[in-house]
C-alpha atoms as a PDB file:
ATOM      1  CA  UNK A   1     -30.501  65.380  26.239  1.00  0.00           C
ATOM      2  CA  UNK A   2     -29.375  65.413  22.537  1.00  0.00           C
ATOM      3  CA  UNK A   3     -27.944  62.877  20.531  1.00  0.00           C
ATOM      4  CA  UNK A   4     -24.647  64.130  20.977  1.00  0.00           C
ATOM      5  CA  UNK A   5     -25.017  63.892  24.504  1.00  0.00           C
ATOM      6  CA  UNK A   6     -26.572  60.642  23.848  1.00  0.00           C
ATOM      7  CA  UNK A   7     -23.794  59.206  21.826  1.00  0.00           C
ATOM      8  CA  UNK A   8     -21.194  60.645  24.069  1.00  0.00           C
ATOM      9  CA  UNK A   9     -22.090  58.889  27.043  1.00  0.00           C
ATOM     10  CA  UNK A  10     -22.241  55.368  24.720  1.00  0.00           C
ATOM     11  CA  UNK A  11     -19.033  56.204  23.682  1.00  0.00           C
ATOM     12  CA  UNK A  12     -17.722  57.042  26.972  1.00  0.00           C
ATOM     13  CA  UNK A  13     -15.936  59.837  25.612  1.00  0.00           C
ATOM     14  CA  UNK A  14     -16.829  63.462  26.829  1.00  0.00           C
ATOM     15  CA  UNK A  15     -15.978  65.846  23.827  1.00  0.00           C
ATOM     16  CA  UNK A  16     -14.295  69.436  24.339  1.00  0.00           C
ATOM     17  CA  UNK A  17     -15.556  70.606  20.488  1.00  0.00           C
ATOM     18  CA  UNK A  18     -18.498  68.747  20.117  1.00  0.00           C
ATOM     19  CA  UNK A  19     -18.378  70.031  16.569  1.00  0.00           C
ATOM     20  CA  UNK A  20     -16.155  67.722  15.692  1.00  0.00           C
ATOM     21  CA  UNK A  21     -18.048  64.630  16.897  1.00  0.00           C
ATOM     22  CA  UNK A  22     -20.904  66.169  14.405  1.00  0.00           C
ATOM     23  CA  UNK A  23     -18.631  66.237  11.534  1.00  0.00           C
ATOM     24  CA  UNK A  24     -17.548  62.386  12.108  1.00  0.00           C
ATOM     25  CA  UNK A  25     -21.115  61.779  11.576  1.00  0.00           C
ATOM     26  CA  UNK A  26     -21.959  63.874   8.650  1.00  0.00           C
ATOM     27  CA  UNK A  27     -21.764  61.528   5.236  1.00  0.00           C
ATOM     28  CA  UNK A  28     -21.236  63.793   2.040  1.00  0.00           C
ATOM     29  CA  UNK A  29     -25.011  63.228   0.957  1.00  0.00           C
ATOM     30  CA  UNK A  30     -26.452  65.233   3.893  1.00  0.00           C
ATOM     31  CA  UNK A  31     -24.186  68.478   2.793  1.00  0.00           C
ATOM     32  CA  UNK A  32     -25.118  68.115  -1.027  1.00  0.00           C
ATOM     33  CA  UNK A  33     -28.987  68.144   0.124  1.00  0.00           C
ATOM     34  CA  UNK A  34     -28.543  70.694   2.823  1.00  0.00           C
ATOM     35  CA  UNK A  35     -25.568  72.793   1.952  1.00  0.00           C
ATOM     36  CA  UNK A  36     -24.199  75.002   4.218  1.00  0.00           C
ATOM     37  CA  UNK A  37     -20.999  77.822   4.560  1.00  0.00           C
ATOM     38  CA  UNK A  38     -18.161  76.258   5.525  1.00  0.00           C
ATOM     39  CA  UNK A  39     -19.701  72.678   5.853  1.00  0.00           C
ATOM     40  CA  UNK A  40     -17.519  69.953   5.793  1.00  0.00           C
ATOM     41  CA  UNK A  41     -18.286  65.964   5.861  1.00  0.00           C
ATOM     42  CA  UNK A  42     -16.404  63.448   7.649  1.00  0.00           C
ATOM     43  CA  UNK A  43     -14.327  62.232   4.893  1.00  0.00           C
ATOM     44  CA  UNK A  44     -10.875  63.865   5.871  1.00  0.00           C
ATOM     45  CA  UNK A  45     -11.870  62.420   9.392  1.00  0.00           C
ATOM     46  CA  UNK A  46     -12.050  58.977   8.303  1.00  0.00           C
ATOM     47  CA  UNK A  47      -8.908  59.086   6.670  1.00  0.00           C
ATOM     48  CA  UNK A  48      -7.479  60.083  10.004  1.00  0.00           C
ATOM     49  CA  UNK A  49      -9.032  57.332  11.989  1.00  0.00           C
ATOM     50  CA  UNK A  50      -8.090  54.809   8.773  1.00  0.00           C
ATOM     51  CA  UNK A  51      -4.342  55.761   9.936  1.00  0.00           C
ATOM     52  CA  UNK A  52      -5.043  55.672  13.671  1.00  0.00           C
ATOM     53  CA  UNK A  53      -6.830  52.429  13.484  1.00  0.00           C
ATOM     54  CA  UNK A  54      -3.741  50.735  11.752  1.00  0.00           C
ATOM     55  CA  UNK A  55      -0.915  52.722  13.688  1.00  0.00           C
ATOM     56  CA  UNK A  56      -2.981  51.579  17.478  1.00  0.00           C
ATOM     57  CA  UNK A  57      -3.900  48.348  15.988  1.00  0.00           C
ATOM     58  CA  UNK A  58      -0.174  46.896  15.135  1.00  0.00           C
ATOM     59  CA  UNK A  59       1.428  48.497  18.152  1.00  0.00           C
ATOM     60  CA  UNK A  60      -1.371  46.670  20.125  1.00  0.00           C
ATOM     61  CA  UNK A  61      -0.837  42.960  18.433  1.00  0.00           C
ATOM     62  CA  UNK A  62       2.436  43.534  18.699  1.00  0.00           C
ATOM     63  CA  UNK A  63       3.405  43.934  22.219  1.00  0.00           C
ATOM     64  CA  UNK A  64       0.050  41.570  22.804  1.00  0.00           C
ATOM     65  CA  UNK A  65       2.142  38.744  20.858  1.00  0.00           C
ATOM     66  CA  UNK A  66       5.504  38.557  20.809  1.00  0.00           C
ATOM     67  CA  UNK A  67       5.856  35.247  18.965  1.00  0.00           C
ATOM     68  CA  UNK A  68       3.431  35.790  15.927  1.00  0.00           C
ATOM     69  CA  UNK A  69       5.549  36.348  12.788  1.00  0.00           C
ATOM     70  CA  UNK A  70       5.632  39.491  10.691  1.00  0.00           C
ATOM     71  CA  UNK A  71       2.996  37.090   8.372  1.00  0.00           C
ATOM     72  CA  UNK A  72       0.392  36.485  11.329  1.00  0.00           C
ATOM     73  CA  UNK A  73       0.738  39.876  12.746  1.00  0.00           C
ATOM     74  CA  UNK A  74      -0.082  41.487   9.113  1.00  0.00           C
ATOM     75  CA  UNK A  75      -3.198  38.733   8.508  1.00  0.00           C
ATOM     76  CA  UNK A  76      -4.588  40.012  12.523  1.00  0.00           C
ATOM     77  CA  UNK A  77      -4.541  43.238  11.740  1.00  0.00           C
ATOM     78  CA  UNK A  78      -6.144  42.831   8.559  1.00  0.00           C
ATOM     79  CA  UNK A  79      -9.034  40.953  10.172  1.00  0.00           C
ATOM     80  CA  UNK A  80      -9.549  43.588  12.949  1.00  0.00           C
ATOM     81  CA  UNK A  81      -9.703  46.859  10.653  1.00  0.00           C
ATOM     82  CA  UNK A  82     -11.258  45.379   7.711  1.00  0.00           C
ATOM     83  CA  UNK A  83     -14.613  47.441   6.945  1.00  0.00           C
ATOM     84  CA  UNK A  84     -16.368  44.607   8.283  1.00  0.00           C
ATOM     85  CA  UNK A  85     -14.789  44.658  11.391  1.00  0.00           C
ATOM     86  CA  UNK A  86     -15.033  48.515  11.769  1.00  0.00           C
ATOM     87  CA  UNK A  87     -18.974  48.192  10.545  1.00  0.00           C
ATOM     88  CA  UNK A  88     -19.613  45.710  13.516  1.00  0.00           C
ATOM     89  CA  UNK A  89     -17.919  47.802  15.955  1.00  0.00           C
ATOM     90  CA  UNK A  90     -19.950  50.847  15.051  1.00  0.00           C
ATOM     91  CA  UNK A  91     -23.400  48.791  15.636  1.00  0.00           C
ATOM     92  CA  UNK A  92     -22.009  47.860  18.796  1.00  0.00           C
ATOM     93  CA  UNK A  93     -22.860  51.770  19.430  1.00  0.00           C
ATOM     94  CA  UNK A  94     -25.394  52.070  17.206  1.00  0.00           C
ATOM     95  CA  UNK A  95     -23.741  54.891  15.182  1.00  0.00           C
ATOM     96  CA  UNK A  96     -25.748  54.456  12.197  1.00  0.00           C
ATOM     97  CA  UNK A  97     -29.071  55.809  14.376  1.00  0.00           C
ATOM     98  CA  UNK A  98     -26.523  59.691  14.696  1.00  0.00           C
ATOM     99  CA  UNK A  99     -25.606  59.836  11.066  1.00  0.00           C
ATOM    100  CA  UNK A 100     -26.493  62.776   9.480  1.00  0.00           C
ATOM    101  CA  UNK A 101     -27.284  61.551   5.755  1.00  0.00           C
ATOM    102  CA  UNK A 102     -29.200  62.780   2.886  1.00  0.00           C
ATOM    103  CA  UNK A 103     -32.938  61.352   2.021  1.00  0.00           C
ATOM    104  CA  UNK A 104     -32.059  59.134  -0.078  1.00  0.00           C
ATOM    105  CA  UNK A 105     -28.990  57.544   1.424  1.00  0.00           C
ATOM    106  CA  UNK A 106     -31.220  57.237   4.237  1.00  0.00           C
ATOM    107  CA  UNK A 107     -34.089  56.190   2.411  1.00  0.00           C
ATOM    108  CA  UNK A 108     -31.931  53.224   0.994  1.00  0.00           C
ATOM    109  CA  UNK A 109     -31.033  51.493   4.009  1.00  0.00           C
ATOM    110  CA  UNK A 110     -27.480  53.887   4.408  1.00  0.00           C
ATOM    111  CA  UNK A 111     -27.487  53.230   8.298  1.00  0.00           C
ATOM    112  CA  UNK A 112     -26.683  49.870   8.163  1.00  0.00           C
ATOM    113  CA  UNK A 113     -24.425  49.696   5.271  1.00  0.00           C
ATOM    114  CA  UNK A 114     -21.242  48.243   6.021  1.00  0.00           C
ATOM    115  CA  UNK A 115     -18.820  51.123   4.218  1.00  0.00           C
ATOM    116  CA  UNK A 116     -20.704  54.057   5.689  1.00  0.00           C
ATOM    117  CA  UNK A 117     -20.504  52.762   9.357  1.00  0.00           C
ATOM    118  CA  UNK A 118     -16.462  51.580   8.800  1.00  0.00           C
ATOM    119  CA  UNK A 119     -16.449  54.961   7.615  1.00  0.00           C
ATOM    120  CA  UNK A 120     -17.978  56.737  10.794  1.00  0.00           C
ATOM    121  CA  UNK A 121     -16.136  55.054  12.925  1.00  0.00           C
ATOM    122  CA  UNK A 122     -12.889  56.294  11.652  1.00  0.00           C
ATOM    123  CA  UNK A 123     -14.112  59.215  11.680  1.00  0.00           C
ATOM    124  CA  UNK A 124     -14.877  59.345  15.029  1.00  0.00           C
ATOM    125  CA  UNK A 125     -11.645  57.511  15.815  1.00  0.00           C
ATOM    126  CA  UNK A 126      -9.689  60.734  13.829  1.00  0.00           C
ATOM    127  CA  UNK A 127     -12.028  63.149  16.073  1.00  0.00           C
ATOM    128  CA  UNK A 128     -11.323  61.723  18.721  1.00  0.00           C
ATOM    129  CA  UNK A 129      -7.764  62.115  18.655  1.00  0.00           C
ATOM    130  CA  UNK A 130      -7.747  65.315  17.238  1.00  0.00           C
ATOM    131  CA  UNK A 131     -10.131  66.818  20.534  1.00  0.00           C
ATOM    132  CA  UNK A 132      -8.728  64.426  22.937  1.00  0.00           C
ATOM    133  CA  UNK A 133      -5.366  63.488  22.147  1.00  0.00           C
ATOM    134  CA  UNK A 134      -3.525  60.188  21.404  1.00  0.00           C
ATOM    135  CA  UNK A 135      -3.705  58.349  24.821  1.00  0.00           C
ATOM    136  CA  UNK A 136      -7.518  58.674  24.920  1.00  0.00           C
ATOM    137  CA  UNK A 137      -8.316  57.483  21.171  1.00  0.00           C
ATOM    138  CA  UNK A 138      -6.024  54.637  21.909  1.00  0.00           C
ATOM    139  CA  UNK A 139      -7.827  54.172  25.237  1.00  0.00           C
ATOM    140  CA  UNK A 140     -10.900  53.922  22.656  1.00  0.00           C
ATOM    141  CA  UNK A 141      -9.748  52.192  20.097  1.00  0.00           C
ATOM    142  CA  UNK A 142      -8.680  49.241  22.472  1.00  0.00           C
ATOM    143  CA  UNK A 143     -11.841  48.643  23.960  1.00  0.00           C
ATOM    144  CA  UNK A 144     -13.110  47.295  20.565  1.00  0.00           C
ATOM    145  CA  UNK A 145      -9.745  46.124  19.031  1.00  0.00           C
ATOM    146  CA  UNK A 146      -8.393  44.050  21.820  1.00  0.00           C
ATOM    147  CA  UNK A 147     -11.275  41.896  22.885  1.00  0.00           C
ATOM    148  CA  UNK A 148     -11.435  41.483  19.172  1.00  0.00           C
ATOM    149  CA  UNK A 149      -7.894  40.116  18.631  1.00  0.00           C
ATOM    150  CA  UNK A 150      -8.312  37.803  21.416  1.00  0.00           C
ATOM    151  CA  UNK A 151     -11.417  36.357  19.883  1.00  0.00           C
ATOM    152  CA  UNK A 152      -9.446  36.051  16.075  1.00  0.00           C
ATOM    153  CA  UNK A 153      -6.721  34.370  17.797  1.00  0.00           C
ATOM    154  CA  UNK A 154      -8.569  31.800  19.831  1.00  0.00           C
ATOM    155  CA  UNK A 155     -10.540  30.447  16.632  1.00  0.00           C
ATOM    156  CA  UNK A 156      -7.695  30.432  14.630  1.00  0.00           C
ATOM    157  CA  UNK A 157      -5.802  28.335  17.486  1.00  0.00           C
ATOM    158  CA  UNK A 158      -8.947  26.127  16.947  1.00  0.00           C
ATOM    159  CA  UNK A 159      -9.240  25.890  13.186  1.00  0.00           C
ATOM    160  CA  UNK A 160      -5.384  25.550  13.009  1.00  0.00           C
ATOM    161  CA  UNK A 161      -5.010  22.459  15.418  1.00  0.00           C
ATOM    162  CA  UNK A 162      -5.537  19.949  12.830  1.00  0.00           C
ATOM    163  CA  UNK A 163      -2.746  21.388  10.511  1.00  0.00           C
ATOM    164  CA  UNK A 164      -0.735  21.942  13.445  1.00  0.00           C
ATOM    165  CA  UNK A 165      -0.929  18.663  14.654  1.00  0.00           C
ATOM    166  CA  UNK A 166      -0.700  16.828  11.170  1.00  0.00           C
ATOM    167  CA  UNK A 167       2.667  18.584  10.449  1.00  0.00           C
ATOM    168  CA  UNK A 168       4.200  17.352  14.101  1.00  0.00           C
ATOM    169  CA  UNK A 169       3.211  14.092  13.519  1.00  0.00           C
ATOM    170  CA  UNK A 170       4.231  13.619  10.071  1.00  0.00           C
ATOM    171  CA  UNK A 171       7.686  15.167  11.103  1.00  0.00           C
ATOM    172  CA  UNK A 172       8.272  13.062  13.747  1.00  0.00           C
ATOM    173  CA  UNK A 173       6.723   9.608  12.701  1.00  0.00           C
ATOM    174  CA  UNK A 174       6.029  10.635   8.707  1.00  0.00           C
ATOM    175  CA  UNK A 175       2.274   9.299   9.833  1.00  0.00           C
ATOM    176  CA  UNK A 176      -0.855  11.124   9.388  1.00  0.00           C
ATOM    177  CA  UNK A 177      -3.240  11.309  12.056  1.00  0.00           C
ATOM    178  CA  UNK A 178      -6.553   9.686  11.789  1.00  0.00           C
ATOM    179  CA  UNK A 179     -10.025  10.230  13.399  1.00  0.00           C
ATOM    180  CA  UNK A 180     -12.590   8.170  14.616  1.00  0.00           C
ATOM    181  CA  UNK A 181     -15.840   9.091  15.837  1.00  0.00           C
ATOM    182  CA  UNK A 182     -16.364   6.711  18.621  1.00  0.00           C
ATOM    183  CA  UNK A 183     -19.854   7.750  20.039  1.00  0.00           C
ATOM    184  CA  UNK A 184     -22.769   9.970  19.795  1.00  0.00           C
ATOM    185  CA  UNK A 185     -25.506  11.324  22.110  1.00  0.00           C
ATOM    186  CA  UNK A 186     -28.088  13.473  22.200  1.00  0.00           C
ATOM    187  CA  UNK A 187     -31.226  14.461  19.942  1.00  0.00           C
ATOM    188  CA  UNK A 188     -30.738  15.099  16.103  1.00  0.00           C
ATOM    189  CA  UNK A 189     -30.935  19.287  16.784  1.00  0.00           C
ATOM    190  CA  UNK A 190     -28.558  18.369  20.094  1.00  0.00           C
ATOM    191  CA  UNK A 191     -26.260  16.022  19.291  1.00  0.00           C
ATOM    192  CA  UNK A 192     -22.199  15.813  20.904  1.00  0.00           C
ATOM    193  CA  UNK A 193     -19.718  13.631  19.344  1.00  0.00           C
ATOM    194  CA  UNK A 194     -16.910  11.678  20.636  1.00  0.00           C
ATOM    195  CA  UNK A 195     -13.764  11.994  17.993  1.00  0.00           C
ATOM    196  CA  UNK A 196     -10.182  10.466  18.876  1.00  0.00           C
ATOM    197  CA  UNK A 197      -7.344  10.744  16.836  1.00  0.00           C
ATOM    198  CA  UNK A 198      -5.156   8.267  16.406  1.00  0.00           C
ATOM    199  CA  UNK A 199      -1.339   8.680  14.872  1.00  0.00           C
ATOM    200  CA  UNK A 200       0.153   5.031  14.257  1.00  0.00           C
ATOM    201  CA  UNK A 201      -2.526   3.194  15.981  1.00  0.00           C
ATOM    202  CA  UNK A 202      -2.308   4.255  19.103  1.00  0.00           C
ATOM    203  CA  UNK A 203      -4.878   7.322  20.924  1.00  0.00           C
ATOM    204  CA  UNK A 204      -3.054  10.511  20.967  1.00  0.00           C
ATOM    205  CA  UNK A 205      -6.101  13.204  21.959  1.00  0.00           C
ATOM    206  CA  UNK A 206      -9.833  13.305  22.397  1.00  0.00           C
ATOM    207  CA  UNK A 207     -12.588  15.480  21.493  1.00  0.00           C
ATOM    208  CA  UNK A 208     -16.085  16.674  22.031  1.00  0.00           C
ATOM    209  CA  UNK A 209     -18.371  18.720  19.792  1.00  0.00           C
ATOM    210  CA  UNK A 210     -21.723  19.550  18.391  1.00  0.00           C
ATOM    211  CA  UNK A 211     -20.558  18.863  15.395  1.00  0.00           C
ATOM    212  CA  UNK A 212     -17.638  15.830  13.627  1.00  0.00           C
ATOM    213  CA  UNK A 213     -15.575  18.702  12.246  1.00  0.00           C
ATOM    214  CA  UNK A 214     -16.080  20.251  16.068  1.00  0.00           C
ATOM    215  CA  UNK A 215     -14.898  17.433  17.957  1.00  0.00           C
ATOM    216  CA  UNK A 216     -11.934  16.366  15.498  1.00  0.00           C
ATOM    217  CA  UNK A 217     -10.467  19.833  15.827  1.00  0.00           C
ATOM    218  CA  UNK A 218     -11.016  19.638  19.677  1.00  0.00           C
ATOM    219  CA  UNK A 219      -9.129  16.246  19.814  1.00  0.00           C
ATOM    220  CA  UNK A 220      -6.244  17.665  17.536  1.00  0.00           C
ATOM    221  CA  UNK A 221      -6.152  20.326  19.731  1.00  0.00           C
ATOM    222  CA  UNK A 222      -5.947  17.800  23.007  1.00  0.00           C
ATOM    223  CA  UNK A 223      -3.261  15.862  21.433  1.00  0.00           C
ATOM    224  CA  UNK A 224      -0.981  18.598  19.981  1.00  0.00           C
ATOM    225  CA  UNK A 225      -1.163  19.975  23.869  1.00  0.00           C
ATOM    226  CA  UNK A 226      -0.066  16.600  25.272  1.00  0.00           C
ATOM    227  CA  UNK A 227       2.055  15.706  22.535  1.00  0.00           C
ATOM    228  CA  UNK A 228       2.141  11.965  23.661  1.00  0.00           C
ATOM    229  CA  UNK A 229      -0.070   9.459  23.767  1.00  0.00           C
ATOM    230  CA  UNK A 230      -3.158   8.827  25.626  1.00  0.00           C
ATOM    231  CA  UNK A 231      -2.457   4.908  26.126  1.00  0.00           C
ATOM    232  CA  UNK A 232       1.370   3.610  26.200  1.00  0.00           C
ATOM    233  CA  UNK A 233       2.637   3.337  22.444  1.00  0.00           C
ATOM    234  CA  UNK A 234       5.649   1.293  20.843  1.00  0.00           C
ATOM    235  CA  UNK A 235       6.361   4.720  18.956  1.00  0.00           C
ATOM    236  CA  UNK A 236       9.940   6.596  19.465  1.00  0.00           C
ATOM    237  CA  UNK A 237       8.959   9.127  22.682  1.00  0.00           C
ATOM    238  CA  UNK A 238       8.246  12.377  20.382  1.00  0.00           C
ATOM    239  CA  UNK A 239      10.358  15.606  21.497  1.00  0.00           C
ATOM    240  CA  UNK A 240       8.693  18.081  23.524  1.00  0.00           C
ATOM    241  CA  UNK A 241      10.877  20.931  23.559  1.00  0.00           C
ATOM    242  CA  UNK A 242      10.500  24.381  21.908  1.00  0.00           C
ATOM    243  CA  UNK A 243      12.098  23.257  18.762  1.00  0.00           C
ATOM    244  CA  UNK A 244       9.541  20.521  18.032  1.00  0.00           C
ATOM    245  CA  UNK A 245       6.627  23.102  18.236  1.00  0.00           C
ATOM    246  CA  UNK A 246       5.687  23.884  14.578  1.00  0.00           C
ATOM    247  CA  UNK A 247       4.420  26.921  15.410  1.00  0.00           C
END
């Protein structure tokens, strides 16, 4: 079997012009070492796939999300076809190993560089399409781009539930909530902490973590889901309905 073949099954896409597939994985510095008639590298590809990527990508996020703002849904995207992004998806299928490249691209380390595997994989994205058709590279692209988006989303909902909690609080009380570590276990490389937050005295959420910054952002997260307290309070009984919901 060749590496075509190879990379076709890992890709779990079955090409009708394989010649196409070989031209998403020719950089420019192969064809200036080893030029050839009619040779072409996979640069109009990749601006293809750059358009494909984008087009799938914000058509997926949003039907996925229906609440995010124009402002969120523009910062998602951004995350999930940023070169970075596109690089890591390529190792996932270890395109770097089918690149054709010249010597010295090679030589320095050009398989693993970040902007020639976002590259590739746009490339591969645009050849895809054009052999295939739009249903199958969106078939493709959404393997990588929704298990993505639901991993961007879920540690932002994380990082976010101290600011999110912080602004409810302060707009129904005007109090900022407070946190207090109140035990740790575990050996130094193992510890878990034991953070509530408090918001005018009174226990609102708890949290656990590896870490203080962890287990606060756990316990913001706990109270902004109940929004109440944990023990009865003398505060005002806060508004639950969609309107108090900063988000």
């Amino acid at each position: 079997m060749d590496d075509l073949d190879l990379l076709q099954e890992t890709l779990h896409v079955e090409f009708h012009d394989q010649t196409l597939l070989a031209q998403a994985l020719t950089h420019r510095s192969y064809l200036n070492e080893n030029p050839a008639p009619g040779g072409s590298d996979n640069e109009r590809l990749e601006f293809l796939g750059d358009a494909l990527l984008d087009f799938i990508t914000a058509e997926y996020i949003y039907n996925r999300f229906p609440d995010m703002t124009e402002g969120q849904l523009t910062s998602l995207r951004s995350g999930l076809v940023k070169e970075k992004s596109l690089a890591q998806f390529a190792r996932q299928v270890d395109l770097g190993h089918y690149l054709y490249m010249g010597r010295g691209e090679a030589a320095s380390g050009g398989a693993d560089r970040p902007p020639l595997l976002c590259g590739a994989f746009e490339a591969v994205v645009g050849a895809i399409y054009l052999d295939r058709g739009m249903d199958r590279a969106r078939e493709f692209v959404l393997d990588y781009i929704a298990p993505a988006a639901e991993a961007i989303v879920a540690e932002q909902l994380v990082k976010d539930a101290k600011s999110r909690l912080q602004e409810w609080s302060q707009g129904e009380w005007q109090l900022t909530p407070i946190y207090r570590t109140v035990n740790q276990r575990g050996p130094d490389h193992a510890k878990e902490f034991t953070v509530e937050v408090l918001i005018g005295g009174r226990v609102f959420g708890i949290g656990l973590g590896r870490s203080k910054q962890i287990a606060e952002q756990e316990a913001a997260r706990d109270a902004f889901m109940r929004r109440g307290p944990v023990e009865d309070t003398g505060l005002p009984s806060p508004s639950t309905d969609d309107d108090a919901d900063p988000s």
